[in-house]
N, C-alpha and C. Protein backbone atom coordinates (compact mmCIF):
# COMPACT_ATOMS: atom_id res chain seq x y z
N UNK A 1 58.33 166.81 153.32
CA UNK A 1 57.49 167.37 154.35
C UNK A 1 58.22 168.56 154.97
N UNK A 2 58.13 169.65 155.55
CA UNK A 2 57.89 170.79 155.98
C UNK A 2 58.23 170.92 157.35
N UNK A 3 58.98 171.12 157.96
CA UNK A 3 59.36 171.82 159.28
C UNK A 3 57.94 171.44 160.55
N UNK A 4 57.63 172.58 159.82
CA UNK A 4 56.20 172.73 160.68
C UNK A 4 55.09 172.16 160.55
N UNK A 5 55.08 171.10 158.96
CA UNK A 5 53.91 170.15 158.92
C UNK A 5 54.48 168.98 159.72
N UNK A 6 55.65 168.93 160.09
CA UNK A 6 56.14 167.54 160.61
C UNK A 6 56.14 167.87 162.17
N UNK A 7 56.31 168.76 162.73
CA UNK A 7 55.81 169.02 163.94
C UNK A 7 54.52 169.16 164.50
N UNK A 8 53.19 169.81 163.15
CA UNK A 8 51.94 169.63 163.31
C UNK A 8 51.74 168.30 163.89
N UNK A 9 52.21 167.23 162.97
CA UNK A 9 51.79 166.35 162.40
C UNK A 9 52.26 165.04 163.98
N UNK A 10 53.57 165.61 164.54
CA UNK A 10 53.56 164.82 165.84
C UNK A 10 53.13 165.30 166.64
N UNK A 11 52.45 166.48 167.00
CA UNK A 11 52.10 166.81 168.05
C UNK A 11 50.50 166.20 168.07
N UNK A 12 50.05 166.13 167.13
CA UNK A 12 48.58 165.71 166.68
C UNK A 12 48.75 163.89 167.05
N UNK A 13 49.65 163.39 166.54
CA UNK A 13 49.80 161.65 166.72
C UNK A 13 50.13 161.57 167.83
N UNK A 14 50.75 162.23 168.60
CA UNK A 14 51.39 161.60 170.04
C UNK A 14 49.97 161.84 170.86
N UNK A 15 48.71 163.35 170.58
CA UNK A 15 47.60 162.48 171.22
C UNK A 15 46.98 161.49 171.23
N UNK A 16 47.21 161.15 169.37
CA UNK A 16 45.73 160.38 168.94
C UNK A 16 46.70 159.00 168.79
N UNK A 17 47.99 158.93 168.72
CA UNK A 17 48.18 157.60 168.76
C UNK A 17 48.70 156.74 166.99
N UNK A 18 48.06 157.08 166.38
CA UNK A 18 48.00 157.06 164.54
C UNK A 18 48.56 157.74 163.93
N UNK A 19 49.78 157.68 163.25
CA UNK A 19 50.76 158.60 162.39
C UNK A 19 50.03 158.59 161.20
N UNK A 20 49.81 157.57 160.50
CA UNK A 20 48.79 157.66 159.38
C UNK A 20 47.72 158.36 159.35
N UNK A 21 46.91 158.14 160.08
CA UNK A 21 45.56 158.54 159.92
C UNK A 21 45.35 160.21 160.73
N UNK A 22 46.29 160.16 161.29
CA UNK A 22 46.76 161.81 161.57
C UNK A 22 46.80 162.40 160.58
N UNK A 23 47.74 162.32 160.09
CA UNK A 23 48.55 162.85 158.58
C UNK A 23 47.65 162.85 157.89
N UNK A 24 46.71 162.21 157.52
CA UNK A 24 45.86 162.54 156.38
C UNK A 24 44.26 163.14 156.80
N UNK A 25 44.57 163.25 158.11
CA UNK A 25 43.30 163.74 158.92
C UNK A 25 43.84 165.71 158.81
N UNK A 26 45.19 166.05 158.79
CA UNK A 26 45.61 166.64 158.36
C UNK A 26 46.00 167.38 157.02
N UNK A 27 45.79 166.66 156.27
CA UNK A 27 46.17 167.10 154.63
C UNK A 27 47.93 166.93 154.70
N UNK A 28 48.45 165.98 155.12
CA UNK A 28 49.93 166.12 155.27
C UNK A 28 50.62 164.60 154.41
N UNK A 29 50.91 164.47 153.86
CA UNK A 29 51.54 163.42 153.11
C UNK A 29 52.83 163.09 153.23
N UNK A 30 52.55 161.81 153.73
CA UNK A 30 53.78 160.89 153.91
C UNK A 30 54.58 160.40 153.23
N UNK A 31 55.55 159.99 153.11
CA UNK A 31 57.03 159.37 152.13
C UNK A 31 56.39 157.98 152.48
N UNK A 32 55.89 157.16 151.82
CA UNK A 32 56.11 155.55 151.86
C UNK A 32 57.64 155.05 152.37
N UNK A 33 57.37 154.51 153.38
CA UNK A 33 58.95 153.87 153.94
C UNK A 33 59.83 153.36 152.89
N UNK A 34 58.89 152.46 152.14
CA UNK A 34 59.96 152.13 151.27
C UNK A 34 61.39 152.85 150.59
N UNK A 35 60.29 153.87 150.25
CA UNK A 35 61.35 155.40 149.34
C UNK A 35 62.24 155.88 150.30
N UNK A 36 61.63 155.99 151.67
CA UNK A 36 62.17 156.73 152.06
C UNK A 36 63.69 156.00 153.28
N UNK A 37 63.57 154.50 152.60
CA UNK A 37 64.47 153.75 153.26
C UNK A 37 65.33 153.82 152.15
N UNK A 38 64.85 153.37 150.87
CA UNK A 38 65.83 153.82 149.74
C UNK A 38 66.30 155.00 149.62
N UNK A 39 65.82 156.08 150.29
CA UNK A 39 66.84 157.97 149.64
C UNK A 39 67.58 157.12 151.36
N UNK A 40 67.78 157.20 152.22
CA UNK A 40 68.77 156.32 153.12
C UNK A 40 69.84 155.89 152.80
N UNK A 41 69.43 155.26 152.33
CA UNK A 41 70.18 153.88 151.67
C UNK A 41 71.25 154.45 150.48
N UNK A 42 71.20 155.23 149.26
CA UNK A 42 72.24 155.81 149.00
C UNK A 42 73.36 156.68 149.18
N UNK A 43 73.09 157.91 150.58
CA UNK A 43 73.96 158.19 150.54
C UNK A 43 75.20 157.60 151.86
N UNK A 44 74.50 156.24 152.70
CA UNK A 44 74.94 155.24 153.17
C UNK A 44 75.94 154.47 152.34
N UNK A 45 75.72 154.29 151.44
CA UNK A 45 76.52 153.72 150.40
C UNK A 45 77.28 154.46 149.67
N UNK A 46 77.36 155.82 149.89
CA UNK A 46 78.12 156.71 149.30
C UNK A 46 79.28 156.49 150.67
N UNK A 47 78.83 156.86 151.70
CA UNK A 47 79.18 157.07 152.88
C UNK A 47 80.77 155.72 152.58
N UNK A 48 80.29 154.47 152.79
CA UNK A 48 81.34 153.50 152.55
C UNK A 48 81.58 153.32 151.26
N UNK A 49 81.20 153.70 150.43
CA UNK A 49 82.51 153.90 149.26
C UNK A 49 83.56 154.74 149.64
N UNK A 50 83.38 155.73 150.08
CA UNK A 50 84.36 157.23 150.25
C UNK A 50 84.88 156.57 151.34
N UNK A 51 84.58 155.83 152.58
CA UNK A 51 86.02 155.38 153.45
C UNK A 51 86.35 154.17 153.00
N UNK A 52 85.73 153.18 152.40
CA UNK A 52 86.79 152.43 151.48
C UNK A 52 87.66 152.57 150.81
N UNK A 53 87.54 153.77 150.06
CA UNK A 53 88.61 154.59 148.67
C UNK A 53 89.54 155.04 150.04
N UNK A 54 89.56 156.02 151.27
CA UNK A 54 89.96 156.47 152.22
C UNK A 54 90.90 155.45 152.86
N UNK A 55 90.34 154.27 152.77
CA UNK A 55 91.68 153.17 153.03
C UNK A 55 92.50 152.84 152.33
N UNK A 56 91.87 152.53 150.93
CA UNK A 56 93.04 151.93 150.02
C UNK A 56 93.89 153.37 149.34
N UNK A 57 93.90 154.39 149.04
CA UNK A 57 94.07 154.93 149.14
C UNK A 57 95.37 155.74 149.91
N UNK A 58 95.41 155.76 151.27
CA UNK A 58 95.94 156.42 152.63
C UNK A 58 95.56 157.84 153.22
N UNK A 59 94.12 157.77 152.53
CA UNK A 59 93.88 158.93 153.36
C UNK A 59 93.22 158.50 154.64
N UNK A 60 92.88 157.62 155.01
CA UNK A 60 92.63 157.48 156.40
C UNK A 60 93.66 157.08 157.25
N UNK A 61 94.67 156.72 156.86
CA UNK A 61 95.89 156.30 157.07
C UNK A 61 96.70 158.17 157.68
N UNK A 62 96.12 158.89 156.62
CA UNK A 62 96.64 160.30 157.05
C UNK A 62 95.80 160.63 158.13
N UNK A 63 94.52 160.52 157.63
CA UNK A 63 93.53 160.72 159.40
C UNK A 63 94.29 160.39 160.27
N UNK A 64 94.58 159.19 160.58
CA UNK A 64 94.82 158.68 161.80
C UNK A 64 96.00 159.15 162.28
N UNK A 65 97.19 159.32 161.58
CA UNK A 65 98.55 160.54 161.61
C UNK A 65 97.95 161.82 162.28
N UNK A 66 97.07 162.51 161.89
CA UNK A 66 96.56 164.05 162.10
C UNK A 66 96.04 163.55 163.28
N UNK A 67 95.20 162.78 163.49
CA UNK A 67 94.65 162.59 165.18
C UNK A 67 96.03 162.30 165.92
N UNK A 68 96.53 161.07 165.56
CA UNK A 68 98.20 160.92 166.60
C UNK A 68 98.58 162.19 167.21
N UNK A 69 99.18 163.12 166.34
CA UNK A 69 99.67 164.06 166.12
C UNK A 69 99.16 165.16 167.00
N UNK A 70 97.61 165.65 166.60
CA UNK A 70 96.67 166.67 167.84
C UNK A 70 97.01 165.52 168.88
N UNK A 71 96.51 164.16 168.69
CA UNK A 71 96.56 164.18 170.85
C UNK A 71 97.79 164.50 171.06
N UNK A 72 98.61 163.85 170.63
CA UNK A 72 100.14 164.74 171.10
C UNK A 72 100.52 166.34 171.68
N UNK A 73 100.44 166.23 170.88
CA UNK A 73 100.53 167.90 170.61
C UNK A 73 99.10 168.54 171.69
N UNK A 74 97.88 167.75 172.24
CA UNK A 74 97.66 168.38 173.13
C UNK A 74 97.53 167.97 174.82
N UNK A 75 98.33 166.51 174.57
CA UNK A 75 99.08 166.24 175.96
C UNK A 75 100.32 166.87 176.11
N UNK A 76 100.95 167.60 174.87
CA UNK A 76 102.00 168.32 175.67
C UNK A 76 101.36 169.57 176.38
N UNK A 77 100.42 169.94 176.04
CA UNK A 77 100.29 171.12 176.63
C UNK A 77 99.27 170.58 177.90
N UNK A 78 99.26 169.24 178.37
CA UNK A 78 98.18 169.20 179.44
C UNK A 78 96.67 169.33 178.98
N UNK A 79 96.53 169.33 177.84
CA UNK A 79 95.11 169.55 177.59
C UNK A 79 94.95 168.34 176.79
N UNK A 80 93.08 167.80 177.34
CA UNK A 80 92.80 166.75 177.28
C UNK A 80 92.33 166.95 175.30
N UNK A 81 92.11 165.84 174.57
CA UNK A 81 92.05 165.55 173.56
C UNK A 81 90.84 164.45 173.27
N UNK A 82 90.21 164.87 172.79
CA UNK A 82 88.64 163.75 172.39
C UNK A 82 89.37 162.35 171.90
N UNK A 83 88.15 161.66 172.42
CA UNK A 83 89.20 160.38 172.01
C UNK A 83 89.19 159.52 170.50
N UNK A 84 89.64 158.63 169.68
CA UNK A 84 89.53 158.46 168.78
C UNK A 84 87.92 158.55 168.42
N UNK A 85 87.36 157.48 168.99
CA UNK A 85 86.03 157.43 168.78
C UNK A 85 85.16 158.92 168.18
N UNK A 86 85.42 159.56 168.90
CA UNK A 86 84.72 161.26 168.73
C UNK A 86 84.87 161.70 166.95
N UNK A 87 86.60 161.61 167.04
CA UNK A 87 86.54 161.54 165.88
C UNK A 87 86.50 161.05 165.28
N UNK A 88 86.00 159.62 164.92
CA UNK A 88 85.46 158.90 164.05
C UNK A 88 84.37 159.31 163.38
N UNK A 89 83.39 159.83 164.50
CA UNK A 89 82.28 159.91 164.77
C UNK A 89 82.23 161.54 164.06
N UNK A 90 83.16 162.45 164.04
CA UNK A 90 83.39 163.84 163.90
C UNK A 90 83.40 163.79 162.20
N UNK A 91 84.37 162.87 161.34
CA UNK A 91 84.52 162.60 160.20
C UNK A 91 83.61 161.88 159.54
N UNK A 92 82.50 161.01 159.87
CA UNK A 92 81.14 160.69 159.59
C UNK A 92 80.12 161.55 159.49
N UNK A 93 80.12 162.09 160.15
CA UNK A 93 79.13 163.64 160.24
C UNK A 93 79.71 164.31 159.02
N UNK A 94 81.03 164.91 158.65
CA UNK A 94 81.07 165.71 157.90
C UNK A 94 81.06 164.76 156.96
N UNK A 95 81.29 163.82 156.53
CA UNK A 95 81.01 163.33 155.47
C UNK A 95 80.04 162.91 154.85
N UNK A 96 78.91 162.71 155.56
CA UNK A 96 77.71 163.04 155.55
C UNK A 96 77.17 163.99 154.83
N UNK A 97 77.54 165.45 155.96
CA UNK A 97 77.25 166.49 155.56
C UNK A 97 77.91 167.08 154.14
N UNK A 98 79.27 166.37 153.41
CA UNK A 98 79.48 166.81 152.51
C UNK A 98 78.34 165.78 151.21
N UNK A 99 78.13 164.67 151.50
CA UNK A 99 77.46 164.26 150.61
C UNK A 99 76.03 164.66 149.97
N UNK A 100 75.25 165.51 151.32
CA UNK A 100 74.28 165.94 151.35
C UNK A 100 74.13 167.38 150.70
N UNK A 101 75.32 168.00 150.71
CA UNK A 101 75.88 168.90 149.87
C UNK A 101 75.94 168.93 148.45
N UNK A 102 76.56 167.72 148.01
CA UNK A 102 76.86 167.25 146.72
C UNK A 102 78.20 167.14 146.04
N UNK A 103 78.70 167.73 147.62
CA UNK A 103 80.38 167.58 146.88
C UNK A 103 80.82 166.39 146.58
N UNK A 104 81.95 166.70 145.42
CA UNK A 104 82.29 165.56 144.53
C UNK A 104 83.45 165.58 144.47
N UNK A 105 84.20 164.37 144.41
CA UNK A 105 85.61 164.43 144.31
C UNK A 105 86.26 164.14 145.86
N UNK A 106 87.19 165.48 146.17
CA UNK A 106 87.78 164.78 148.01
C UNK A 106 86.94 165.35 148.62
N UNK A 107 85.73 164.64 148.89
CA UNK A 107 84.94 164.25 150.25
C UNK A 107 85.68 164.34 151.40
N UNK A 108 86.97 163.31 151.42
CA UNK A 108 87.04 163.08 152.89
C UNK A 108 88.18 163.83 153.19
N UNK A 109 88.92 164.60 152.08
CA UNK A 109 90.35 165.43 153.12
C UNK A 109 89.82 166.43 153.37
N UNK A 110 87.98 167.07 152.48
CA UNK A 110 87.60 168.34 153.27
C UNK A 110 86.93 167.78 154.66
N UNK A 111 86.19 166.60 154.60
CA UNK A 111 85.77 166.42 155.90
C UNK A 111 87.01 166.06 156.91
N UNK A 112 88.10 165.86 156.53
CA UNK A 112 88.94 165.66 157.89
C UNK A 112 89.41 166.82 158.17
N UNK A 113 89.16 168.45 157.06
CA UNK A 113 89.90 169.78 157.26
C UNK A 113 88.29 170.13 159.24
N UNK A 114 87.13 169.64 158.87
CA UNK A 114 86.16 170.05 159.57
C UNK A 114 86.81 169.01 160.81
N UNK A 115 87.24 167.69 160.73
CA UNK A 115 87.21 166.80 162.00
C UNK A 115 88.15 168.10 163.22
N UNK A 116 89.24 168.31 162.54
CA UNK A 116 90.23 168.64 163.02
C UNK A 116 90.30 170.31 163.48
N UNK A 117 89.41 171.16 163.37
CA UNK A 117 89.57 172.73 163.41
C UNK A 117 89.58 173.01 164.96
């Protein structure tokens, strides 16, 4: 679906109430949940393969060194530092975003080059 058919398409249901019968009152066609829980669902599972390999491995083991290291390095200077969580949360996103990409191979030392800039 389309940018602007998917914005047609809620601005039209949030009057009438019916996502379905909007949508096709529209000419706009929907993804069956099913499919569209399954395209989900793989690169979720891409997602924890790549920090599983990331554990056994030690590259998350290096993550967590490179975060030590910045907060350090920016409580010496008095400046505050996001807290682990953020970047947890910072290295999920790009890894994400690299899967959605299609990159293959180290996923996660380019997404920890993005956690960390």
């Amino acid at each position: 679906m389309r940018k602007a058919d998917a914005e047609r398409l809620l601005d039209a249901a949030r009057e009438r109430g019916n996502v379905e019968a909007t949508a096709k009152r529209l000419g706009i066609t929907l993804t069956p949940h099913e499919i569209a829980v399954m395209w989900a669902d793989n690169p979720l599972a891409r997602l924890d393969a790549i920090l599983a390999d990331a554990k056994r491995n030690g590259d998350l083991k290096a993550f967590n060194r490179t975060y030590q290291a910045k907060r350090l390095e920016a409580a010496s200077c008095g400046v505050a530092f996001m807290p682990y969580t953020a970047a947890e949360k910072r290295l999920k996103r790009a890894l994400m975003a690299a899967i959605a990409d299609g990159v293959q191979g180290r996923a996660f030392r380019l997404a920890m080059l993005d956690v960390f800039k």
